[in-house]
Protein backbone atom coordinates (compact mmCIF):
# COMPACT_ATOMS: atom_id res chain seq x y z
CA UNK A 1 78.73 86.06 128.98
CA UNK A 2 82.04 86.27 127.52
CA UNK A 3 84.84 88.07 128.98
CA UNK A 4 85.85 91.21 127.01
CA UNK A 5 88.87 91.45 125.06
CA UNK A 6 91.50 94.10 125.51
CA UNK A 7 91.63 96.28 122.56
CA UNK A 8 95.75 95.55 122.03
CA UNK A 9 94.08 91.67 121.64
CA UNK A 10 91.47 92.87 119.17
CA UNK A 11 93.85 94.58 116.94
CA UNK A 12 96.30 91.69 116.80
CA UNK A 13 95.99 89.32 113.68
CA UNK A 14 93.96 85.77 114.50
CA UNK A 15 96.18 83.11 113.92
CA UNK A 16 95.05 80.72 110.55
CA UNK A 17 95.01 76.77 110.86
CA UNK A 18 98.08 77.16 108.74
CA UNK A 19 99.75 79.31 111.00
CA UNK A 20 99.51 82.15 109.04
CA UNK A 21 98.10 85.04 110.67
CA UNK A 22 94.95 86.40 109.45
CA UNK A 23 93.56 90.16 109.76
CA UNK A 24 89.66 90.55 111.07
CA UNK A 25 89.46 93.78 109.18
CA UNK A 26 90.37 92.10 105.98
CA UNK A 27 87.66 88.79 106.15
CA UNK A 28 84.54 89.79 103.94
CA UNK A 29 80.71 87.87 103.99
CA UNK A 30 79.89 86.18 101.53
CA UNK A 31 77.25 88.55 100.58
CA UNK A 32 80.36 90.71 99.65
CA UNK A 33 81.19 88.60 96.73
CA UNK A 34 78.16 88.17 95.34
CA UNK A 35 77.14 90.43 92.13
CA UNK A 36 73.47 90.82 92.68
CA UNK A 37 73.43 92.82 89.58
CA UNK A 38 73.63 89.95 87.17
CA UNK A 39 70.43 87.31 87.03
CA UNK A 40 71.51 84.04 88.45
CA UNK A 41 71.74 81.31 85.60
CA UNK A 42 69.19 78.78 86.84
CA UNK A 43 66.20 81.27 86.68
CA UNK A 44 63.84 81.51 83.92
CA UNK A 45 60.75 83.55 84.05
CA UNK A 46 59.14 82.25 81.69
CA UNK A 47 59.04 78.49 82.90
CA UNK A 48 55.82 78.74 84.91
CA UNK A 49 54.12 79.76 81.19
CA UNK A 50 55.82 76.65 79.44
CA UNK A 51 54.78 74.47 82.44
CA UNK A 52 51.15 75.61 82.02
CA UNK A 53 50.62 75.00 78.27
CA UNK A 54 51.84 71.52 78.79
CA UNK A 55 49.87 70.98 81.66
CA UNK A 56 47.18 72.37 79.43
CA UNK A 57 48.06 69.89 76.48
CA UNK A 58 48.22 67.01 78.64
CA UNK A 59 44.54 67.53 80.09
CA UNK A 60 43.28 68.27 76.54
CA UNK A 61 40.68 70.53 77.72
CA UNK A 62 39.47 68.66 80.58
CA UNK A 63 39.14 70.98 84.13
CA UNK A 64 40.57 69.05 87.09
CA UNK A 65 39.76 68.64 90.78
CA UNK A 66 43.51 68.72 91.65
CA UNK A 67 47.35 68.12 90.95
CA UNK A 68 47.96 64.78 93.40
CA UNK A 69 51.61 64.49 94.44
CA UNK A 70 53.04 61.09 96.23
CA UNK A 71 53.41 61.96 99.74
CA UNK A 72 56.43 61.17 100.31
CA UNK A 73 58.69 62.19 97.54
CA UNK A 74 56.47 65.08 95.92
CA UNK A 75 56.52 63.28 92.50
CA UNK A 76 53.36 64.25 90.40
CA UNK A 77 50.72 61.49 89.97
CA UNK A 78 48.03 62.73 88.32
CA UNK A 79 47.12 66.14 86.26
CA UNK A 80 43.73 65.35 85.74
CA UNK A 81 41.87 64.26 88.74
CA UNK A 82 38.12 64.31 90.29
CA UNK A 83 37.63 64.49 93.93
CA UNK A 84 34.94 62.29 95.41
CA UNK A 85 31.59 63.68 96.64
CA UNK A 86 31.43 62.71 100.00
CA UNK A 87 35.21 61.57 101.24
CA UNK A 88 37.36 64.82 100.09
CA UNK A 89 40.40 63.40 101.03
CA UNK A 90 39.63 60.71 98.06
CA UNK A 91 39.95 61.20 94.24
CA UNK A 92 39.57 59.25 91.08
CA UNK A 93 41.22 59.57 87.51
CA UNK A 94 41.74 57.61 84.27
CA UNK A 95 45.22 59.03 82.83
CA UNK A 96 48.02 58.85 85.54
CA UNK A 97 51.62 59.69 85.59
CA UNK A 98 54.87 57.82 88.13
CA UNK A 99 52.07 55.11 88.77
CA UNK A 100 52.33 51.12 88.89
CA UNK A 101 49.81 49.13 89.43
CA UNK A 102 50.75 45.73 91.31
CA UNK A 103 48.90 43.39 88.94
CA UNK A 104 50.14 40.23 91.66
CA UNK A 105 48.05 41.63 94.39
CA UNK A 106 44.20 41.78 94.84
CA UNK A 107 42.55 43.86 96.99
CA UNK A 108 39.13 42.89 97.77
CA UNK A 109 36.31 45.35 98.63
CA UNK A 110 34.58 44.50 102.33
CA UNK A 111 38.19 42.10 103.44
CA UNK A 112 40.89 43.71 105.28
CA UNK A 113 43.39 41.08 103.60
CA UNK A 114 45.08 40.66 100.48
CA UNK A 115 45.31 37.82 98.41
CA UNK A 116 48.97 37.40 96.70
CA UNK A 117 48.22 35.89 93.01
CA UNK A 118 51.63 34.78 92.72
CA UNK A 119 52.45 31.39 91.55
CA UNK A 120 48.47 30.31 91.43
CA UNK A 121 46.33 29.72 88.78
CA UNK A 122 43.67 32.15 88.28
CA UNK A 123 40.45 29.47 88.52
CA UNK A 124 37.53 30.49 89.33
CA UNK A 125 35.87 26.89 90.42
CA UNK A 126 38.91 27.82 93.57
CA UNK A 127 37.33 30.87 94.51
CA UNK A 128 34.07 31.10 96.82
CA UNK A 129 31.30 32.15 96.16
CA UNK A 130 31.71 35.49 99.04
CA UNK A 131 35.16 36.87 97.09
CA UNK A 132 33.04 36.93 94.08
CA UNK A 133 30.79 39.38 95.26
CA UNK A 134 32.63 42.25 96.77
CA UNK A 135 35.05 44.19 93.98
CA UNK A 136 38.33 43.70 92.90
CA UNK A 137 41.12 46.21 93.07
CA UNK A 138 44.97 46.13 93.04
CA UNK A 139 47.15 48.45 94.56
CA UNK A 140 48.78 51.65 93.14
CA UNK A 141 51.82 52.97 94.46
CA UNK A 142 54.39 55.30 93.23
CA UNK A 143 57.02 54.29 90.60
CA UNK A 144 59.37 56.65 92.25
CA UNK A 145 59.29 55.75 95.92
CA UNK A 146 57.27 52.52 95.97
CA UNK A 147 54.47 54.12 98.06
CA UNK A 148 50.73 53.17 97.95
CA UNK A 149 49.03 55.77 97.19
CA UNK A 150 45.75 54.49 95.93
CA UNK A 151 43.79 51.02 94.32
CA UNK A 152 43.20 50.19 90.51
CA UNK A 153 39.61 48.68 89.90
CA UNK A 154 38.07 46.55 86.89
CA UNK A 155 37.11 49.44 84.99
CA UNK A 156 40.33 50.45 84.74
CA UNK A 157 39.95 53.90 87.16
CA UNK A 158 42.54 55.07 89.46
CA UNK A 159 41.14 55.59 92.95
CA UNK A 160 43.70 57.67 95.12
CA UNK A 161 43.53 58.22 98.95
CA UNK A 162 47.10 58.17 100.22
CA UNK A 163 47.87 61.81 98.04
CA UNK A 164 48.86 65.17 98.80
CA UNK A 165 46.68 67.82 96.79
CA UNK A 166 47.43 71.17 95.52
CA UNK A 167 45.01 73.72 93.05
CA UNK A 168 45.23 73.02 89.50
């Protein structure tokens, strides 16, 4: 609880870091000074419509599941998705966006390890006979933020699981 001020000390001017002394009566908010009359400069209203049509003309026609985002800087990853039947948290797509595929690193189904193809010969008399079984994939991770988001397989489809998705 603070102690109350005497009214003689509420009427006499606060002291600036300047030393000049300062009135109460005459400091304004800042809500004062703004002119809510005018529109603000950085709004458009129509930039949702010009966002849909290319939205529209980059899916061609196509419906989508969802809009996947990178998790963790938001950047857009793919306009034209399909979720997958049974794991909803999973999607797949052909035509991505802020996407690299690391072409150096294999991913191979049924192994929890990765192979690192840098600096070896692809030869397949090397490789056993078990690794050729299971598919191949190579990671996918954001261009932006370096984050995998997802694994690239031999038919060339994008398979995402590490997304955020929103309505399209």
């Amino acid at each position: 609880m603070e102690p109350e001020k005497s009214k003689e000390a509420a009427s006499q001017p606060m002291e600036a870091e300047s030393g000049d002394p300062i009135d109460p009566r005459e400091l304004v908010s800042s809500d004062d000074e703004i002119d809510y009359s005018v529109e603000p400069e950085f709004y458009d209203p129509n930039l949702d419509d010009v966002d849909e049509r290319w939205v529209d003309k980059q899916r061609k026609g196509r419906t989508s599941d969802a809009v996947l985002s990178c998790p963790a800087c938001f950047t857009t990853l793919c306009l034209d998705c399909q979720r997958h039947e049974t794991y909803v948290n999973q999607y797949r797509a052909m035509f991505v966006h802020n996407c690299k595929v690391k072409t150096d690193q294999i991913l191979l189904e049924g192994k929890g390890k990765r192979k690192n193809r840098k600096g070896k010969a692809a030869d397949s008399s090397t490789t056993s006979e078990g690794e050729n079984k299971g598919a191949v994939y190579h990671p996918v991770c954001c261009e932006v933020c370096s984050t995998e988001v997802g694994v690239f397989d031999e038919d060339e489809v994008y398979h995402f699981f590490n997304v955020i998705p929103s309505n399209s």
